[in-house]
PDB file of N, CA and C in Angstrom:
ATOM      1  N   UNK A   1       1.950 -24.945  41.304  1.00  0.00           N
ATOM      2  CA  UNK A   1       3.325 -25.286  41.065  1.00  0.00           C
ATOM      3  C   UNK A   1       4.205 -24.038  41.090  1.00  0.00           C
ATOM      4  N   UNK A   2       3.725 -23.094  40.531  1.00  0.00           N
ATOM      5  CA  UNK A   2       4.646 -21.700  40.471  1.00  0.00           C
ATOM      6  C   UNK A   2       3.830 -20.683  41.061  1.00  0.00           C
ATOM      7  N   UNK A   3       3.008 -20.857  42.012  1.00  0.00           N
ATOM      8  CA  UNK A   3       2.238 -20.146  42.903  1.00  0.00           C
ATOM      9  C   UNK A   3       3.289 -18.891  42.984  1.00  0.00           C
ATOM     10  N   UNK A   4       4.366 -19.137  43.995  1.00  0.00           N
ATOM     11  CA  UNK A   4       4.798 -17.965  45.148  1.00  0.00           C
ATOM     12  C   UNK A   4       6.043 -17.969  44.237  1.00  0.00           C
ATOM     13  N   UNK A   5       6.349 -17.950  42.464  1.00  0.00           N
ATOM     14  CA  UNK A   5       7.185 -17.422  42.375  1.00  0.00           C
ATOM     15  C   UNK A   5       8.049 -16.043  41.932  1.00  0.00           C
ATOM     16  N   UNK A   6       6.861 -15.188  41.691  1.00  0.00           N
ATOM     17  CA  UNK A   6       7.176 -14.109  41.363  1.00  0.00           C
ATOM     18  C   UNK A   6       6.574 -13.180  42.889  1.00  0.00           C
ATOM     19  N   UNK A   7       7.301 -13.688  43.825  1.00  0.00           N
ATOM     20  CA  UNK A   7       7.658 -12.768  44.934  1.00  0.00           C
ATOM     21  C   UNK A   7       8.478 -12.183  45.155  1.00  0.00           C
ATOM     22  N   UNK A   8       7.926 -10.350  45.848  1.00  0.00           N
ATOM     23  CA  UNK A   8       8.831  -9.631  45.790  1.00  0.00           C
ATOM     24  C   UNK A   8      10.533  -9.672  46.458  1.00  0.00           C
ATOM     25  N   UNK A   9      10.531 -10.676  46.961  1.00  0.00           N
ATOM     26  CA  UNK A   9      12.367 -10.855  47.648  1.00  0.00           C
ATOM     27  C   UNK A   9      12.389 -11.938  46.381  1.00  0.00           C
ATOM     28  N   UNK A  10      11.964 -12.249  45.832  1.00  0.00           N
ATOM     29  CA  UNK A  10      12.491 -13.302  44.333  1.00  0.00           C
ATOM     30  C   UNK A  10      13.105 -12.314  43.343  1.00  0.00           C
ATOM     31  N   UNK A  11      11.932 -11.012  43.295  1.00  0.00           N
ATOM     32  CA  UNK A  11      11.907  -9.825  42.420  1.00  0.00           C
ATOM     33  C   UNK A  11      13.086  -9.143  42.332  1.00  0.00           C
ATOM     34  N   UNK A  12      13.533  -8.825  43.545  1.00  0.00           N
ATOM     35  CA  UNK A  12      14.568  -8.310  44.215  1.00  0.00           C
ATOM     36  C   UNK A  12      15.900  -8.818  44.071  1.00  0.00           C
ATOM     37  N   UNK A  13      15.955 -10.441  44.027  1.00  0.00           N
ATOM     38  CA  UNK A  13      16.894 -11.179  43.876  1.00  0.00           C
ATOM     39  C   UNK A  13      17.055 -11.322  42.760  1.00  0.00           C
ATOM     40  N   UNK A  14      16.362 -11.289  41.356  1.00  0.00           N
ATOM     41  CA  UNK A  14      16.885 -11.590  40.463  1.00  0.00           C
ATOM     42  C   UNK A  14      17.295 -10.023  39.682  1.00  0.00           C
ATOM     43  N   UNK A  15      16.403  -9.204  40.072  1.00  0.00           N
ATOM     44  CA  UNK A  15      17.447  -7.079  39.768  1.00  0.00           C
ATOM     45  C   UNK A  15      18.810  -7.433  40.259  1.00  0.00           C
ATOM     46  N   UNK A  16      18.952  -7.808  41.457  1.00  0.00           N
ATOM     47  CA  UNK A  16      20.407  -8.192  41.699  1.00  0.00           C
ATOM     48  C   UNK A  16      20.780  -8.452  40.692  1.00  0.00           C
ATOM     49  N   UNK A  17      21.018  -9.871  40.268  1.00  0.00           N
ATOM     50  CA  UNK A  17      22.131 -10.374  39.833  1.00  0.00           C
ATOM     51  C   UNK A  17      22.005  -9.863  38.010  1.00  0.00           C
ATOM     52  N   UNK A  18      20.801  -9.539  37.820  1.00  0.00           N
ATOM     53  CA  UNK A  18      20.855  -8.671  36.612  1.00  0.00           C
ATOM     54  C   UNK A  18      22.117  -7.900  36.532  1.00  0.00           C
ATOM     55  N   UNK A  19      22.346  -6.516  37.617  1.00  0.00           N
ATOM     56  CA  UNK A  19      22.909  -5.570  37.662  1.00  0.00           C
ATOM     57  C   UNK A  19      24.224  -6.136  38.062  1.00  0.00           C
ATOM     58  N   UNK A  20      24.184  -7.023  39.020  1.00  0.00           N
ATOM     59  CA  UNK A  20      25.865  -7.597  38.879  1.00  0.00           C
ATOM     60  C   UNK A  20      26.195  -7.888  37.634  1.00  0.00           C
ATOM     61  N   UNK A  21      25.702  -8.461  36.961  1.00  0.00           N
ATOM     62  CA  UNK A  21      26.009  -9.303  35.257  1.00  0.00           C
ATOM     63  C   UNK A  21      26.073  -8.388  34.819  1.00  0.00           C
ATOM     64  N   UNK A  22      24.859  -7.155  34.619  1.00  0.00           N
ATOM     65  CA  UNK A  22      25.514  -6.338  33.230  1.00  0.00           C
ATOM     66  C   UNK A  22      25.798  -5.127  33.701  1.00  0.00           C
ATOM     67  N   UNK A  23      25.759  -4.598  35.438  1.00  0.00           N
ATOM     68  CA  UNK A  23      26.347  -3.551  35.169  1.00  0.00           C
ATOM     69  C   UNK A  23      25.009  -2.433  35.184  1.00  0.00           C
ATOM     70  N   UNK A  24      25.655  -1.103  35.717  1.00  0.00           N
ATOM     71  CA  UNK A  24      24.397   0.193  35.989  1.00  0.00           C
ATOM     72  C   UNK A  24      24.323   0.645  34.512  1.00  0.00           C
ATOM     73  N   UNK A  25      25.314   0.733  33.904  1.00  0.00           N
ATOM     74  CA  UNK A  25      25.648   1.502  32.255  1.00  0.00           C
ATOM     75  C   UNK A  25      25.135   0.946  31.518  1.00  0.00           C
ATOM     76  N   UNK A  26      25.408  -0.542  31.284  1.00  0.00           N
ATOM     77  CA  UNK A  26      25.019  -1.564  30.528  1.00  0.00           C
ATOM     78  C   UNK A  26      22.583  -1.646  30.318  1.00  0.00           C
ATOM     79  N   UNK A  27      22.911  -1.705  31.927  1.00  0.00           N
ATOM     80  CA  UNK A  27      21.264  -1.736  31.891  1.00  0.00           C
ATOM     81  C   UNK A  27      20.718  -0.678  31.785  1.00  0.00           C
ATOM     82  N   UNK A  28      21.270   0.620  31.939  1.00  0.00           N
ATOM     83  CA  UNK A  28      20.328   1.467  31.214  1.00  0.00           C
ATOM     84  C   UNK A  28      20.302   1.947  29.674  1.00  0.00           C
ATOM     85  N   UNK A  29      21.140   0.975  29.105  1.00  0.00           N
ATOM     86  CA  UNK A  29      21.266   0.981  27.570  1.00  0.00           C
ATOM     87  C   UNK A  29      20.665  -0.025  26.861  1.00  0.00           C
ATOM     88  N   UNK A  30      20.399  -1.396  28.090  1.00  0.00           N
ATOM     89  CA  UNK A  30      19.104  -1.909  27.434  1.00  0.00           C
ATOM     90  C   UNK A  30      17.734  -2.038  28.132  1.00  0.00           C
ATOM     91  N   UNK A  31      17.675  -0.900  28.894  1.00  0.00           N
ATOM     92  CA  UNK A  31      16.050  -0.571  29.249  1.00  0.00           C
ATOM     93  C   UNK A  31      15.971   0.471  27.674  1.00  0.00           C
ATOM     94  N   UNK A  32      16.650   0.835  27.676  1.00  0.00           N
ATOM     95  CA  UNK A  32      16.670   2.080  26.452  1.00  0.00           C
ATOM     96  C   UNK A  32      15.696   1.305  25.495  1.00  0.00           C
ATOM     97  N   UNK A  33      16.808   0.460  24.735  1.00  0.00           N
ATOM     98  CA  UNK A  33      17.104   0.011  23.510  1.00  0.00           C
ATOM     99  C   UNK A  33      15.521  -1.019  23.907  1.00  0.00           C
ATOM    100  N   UNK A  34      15.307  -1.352  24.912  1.00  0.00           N
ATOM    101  CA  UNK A  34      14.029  -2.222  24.854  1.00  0.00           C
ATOM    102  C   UNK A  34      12.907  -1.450  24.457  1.00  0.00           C
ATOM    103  N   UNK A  35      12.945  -0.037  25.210  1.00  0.00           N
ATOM    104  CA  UNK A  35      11.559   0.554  25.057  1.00  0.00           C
ATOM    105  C   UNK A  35      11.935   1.056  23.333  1.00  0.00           C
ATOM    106  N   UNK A  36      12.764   1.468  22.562  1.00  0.00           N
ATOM    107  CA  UNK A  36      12.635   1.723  21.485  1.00  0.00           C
ATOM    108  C   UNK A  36      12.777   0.438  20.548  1.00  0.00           C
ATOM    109  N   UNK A  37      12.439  -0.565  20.769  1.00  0.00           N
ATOM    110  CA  UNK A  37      12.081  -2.004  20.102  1.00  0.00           C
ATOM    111  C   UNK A  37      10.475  -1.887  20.095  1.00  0.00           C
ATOM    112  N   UNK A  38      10.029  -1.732  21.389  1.00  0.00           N
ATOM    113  CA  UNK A  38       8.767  -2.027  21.761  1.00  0.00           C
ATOM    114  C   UNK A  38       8.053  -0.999  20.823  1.00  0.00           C
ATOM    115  N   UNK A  39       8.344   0.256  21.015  1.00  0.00           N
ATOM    116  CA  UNK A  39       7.763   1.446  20.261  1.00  0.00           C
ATOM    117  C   UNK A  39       7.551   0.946  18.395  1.00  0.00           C
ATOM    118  N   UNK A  40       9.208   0.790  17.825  1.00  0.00           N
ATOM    119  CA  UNK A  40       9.250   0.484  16.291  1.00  0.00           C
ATOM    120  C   UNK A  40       7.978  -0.315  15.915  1.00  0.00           C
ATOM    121  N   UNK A  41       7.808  -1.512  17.364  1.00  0.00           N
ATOM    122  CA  UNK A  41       6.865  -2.443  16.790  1.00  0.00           C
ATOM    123  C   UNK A  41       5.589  -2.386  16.609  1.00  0.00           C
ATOM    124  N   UNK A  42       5.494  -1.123  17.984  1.00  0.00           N
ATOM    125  CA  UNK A  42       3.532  -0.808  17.457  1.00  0.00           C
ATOM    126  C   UNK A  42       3.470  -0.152  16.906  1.00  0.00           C
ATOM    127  N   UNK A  43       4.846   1.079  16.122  1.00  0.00           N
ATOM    128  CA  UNK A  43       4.401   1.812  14.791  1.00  0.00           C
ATOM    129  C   UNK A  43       4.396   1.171  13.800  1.00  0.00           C
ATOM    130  N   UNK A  44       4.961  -0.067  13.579  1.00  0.00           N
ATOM    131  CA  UNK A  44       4.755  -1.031  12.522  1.00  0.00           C
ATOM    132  C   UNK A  44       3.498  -1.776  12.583  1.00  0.00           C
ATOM    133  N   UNK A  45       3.294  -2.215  13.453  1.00  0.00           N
ATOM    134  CA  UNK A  45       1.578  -2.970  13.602  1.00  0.00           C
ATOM    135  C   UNK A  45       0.476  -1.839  13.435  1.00  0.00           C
ATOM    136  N   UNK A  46       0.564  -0.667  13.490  1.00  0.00           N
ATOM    137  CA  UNK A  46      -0.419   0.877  13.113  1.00  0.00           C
ATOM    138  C   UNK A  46      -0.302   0.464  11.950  1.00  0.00           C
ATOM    139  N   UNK A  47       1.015   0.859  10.672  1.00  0.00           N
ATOM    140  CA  UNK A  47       0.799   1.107  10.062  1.00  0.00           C
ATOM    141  C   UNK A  47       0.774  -0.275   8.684  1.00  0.00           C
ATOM    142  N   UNK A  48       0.633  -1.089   9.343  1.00  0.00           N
ATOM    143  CA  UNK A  48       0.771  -2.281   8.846  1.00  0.00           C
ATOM    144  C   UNK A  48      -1.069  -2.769   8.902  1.00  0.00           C
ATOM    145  N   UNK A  49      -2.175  -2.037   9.349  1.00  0.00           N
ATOM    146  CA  UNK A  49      -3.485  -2.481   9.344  1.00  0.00           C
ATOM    147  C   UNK A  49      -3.796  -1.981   7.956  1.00  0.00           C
ATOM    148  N   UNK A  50      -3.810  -2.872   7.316  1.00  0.00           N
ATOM    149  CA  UNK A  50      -4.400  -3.000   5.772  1.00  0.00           C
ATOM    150  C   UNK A  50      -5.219  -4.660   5.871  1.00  0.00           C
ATOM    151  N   UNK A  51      -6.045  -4.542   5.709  1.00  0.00           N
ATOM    152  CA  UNK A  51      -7.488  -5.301   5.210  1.00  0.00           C
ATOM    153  C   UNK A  51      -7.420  -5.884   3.602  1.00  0.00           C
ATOM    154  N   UNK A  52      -7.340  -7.145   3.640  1.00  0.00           N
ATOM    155  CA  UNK A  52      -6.664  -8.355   2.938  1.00  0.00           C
ATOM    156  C   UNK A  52      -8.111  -7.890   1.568  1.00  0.00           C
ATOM    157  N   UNK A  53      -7.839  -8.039   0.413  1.00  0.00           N
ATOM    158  CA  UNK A  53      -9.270  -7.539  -0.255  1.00  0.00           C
ATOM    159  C   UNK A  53      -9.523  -9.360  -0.575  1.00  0.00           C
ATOM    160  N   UNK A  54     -10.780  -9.189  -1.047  1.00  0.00           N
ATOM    161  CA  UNK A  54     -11.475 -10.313  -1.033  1.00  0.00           C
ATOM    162  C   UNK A  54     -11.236 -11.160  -2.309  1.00  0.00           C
ATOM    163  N   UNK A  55     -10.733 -12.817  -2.359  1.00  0.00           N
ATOM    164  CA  UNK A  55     -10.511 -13.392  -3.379  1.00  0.00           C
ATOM    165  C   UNK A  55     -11.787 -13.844  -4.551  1.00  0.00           C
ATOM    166  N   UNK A  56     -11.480 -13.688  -5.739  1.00  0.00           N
ATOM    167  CA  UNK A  56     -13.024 -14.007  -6.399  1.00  0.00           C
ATOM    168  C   UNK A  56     -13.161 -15.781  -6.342  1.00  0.00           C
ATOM    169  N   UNK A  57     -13.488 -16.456  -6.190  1.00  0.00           N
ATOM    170  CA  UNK A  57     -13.365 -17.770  -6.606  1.00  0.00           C
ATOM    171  C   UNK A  57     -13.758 -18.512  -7.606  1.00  0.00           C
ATOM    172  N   UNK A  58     -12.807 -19.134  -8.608  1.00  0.00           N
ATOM    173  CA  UNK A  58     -12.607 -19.558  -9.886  1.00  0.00           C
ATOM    174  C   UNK A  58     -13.867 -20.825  -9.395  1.00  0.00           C
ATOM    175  N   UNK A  59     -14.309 -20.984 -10.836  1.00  0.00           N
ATOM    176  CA  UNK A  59     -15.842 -21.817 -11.342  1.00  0.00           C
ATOM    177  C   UNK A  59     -14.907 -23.176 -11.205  1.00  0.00           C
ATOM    178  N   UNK A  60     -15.817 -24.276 -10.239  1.00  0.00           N
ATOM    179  CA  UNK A  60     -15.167 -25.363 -10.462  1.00  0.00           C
ATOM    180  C   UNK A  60     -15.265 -26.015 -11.728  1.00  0.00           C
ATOM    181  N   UNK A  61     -14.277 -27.029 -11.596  1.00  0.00           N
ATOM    182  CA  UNK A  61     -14.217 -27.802 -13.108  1.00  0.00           C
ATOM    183  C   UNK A  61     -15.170 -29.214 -13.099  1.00  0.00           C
ATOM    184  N   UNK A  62     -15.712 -29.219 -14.299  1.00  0.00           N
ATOM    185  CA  UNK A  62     -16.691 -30.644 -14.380  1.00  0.00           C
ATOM    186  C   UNK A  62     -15.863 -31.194 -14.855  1.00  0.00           C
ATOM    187  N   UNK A  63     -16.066 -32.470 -13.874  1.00  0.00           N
ATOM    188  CA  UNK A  63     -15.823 -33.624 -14.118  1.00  0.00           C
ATOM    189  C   UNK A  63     -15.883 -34.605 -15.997  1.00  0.00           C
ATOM    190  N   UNK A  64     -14.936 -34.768 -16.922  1.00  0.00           N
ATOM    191  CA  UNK A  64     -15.110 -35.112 -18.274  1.00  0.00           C
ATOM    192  C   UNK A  64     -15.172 -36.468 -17.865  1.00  0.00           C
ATOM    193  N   UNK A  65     -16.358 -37.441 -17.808  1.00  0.00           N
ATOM    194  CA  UNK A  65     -16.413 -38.854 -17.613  1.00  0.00           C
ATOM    195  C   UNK A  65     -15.473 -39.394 -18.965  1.00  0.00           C
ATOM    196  N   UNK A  66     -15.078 -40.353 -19.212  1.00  0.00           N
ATOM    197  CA  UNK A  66     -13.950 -41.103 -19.883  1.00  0.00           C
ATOM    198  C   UNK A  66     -14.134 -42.247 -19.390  1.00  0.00           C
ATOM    199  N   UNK A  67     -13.002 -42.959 -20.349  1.00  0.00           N
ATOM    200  CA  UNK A  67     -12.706 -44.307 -20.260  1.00  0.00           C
ATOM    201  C   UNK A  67     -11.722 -44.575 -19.161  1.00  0.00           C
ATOM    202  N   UNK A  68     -11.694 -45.036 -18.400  1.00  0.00           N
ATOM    203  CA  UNK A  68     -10.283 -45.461 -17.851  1.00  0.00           C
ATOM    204  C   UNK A  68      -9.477 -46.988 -17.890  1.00  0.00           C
ATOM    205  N   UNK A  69      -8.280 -47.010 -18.029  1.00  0.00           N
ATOM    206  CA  UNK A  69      -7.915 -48.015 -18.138  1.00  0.00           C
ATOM    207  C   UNK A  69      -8.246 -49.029 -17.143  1.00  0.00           C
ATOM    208  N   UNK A  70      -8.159 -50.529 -17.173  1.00  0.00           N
ATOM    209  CA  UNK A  70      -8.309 -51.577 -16.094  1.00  0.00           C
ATOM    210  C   UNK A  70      -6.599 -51.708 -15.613  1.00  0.00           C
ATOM    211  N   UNK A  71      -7.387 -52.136 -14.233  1.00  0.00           N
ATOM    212  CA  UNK A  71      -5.916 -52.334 -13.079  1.00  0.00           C
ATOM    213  C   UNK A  71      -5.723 -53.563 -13.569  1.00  0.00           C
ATOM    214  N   UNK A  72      -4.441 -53.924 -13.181  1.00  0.00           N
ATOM    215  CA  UNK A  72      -3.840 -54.926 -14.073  1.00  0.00           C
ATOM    216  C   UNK A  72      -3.560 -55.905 -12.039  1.00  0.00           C
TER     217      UNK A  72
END
């Protein structure tokens, strides 16, 4: 279905109209601003590897057999 659509005169055609829309100034202020997004995020995923510590798990509760009322 989307075989042949990332061909290079497709490639080509859509840098076009990029650069018509925003402009030579414009796009190199958000190639910028992209690669320093991309960067913030894998120094945050570095320093964000902390290892979850392990939960103890609470003693289940027995069951207190009782009376229960009748359904009416």
């Amino acid at each position: 279905m989307f075989s042949g659509l990332l061909q290079p005169m497709h490639l080509l055609l859509i840098l076009g109209v990029v650069l018509i829309v925003f402009g030579p100034g414009k796009l190199a202020n958000l190639g910028h601003d992209l690669g320093k997004s991309i960067r913030e995020f894998k120094s945050a995923m570095d320093a964000h590897d902390v290892t979850p510590e392990p939960v103890a798990e609470k003693p289940a509760q027995q069951a207190v057999p009782g009376k229960a009322d009748p359904a009416a």
